[in-house]
C-alpha atoms as a PDB file:
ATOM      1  CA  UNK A   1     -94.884-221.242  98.896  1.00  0.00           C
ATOM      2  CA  UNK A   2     -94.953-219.435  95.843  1.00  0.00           C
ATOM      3  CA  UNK A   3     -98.811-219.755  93.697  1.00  0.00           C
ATOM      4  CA  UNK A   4     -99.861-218.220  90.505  1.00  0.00           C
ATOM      5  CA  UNK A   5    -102.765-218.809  87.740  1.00  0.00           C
ATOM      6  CA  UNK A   6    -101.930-219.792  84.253  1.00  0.00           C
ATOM      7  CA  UNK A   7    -105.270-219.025  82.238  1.00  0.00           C
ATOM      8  CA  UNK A   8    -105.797-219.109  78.419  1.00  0.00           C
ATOM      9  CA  UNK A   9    -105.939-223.035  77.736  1.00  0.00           C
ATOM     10  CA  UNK A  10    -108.484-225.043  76.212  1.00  0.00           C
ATOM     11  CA  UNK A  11    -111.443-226.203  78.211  1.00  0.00           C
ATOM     12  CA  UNK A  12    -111.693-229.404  80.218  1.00  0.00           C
ATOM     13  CA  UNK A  13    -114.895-231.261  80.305  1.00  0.00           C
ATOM     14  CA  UNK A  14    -115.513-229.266  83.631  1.00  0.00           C
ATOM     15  CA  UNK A  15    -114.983-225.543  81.448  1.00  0.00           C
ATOM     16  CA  UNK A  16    -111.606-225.376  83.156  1.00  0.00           C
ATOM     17  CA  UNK A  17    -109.462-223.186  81.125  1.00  0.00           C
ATOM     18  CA  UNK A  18    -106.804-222.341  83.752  1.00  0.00           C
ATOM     19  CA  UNK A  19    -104.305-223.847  86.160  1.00  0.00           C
ATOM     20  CA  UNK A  20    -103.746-222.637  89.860  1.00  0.00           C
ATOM     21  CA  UNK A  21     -99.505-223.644  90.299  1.00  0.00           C
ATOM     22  CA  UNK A  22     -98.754-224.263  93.990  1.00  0.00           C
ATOM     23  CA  UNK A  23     -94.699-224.562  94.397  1.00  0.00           C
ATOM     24  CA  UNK A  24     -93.205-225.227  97.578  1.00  0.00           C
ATOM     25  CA  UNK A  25     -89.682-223.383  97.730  1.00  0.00           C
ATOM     26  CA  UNK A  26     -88.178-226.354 100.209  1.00  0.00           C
ATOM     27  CA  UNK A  27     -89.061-229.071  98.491  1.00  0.00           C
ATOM     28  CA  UNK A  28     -89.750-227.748  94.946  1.00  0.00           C
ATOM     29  CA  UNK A  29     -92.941-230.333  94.684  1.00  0.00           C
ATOM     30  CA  UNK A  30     -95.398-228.598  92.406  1.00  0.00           C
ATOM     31  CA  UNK A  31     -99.229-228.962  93.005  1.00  0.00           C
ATOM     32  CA  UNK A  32    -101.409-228.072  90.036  1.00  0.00           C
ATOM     33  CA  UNK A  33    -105.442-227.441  90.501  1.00  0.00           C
ATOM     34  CA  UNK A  34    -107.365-227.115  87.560  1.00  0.00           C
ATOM     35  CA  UNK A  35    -109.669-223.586  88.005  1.00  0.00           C
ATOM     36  CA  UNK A  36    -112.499-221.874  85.648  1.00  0.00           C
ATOM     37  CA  UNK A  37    -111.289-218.177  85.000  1.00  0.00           C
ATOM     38  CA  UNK A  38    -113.944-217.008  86.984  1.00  0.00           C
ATOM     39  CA  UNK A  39    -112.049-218.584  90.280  1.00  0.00           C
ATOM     40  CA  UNK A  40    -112.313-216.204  93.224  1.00  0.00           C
ATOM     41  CA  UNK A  41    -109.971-215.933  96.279  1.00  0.00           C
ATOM     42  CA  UNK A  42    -111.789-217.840  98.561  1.00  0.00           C
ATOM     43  CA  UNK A  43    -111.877-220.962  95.665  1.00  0.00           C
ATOM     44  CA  UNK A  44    -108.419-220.697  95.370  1.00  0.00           C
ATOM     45  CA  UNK A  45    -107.479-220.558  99.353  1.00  0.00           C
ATOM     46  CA  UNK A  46    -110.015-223.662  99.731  1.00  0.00           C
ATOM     47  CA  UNK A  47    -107.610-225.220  96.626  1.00  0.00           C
ATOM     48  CA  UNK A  48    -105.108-224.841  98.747  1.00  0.00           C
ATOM     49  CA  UNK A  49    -106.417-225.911 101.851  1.00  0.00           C
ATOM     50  CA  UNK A  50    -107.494-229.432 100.110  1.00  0.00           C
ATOM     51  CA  UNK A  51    -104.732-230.024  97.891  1.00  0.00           C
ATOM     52  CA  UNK A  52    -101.658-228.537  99.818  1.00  0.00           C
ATOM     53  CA  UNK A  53    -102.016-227.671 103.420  1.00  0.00           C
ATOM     54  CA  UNK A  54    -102.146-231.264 104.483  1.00  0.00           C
ATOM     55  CA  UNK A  55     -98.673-231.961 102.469  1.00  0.00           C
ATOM     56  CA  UNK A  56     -96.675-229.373 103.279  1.00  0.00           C
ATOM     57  CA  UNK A  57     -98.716-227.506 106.225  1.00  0.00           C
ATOM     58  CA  UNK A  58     -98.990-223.372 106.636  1.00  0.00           C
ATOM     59  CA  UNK A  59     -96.360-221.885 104.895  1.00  0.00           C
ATOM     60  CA  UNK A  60     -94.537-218.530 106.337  1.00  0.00           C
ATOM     61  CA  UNK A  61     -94.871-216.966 103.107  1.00  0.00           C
ATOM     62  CA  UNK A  62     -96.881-216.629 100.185  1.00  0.00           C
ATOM     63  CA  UNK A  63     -95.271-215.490  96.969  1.00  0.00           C
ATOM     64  CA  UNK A  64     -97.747-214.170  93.656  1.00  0.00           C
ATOM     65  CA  UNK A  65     -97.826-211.540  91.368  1.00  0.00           C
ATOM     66  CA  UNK A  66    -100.692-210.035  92.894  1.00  0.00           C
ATOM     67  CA  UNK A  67    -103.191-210.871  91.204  1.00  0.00           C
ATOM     68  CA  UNK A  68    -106.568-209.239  92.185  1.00  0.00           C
ATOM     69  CA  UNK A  69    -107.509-212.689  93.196  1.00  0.00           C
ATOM     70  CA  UNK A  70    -104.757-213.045  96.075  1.00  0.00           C
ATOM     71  CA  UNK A  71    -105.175-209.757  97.581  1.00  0.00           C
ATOM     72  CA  UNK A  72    -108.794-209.041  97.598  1.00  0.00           C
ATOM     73  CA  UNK A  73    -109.582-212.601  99.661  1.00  0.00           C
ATOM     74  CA  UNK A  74    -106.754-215.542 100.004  1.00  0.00           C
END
């Protein structure tokens, strides 16, 4: 499962201005969550907990860039 944030867009009528990408290696299904840029770790593993776990269960691997978000609490 690789994830990563694409920030920078214009707001939704929720102030969303970024996009959490979920992409499943296997399968290559994409799952997109819309995110504020102020998302924190724990937002972002409860994104994925809601809107992927029960598709494609606990990956082995997680692949990111990094991102402060990731490391300091997903």
């Amino acid at each position: 499962m690789s994830l990563d944030f694409v920030f920078g867009l214009p707001a939704d009528d929720h102030g969303n201005t970024g996009i959490l990408v979920f992409v499943c290696q296997l399968s290559k299904m994409v799952h997109l969550a819309p995110v504020p840029d102020t998302v924190t770790g724990e937002q972002a593993a409860r994104l994925f907990v809601d809107g992927v776990f029960r598709h494609h269960g606990l990956p082995e691997t997680f692949v990111s860039d990094r991102d402060p978000r990731f490391t300091a609490a997903f």
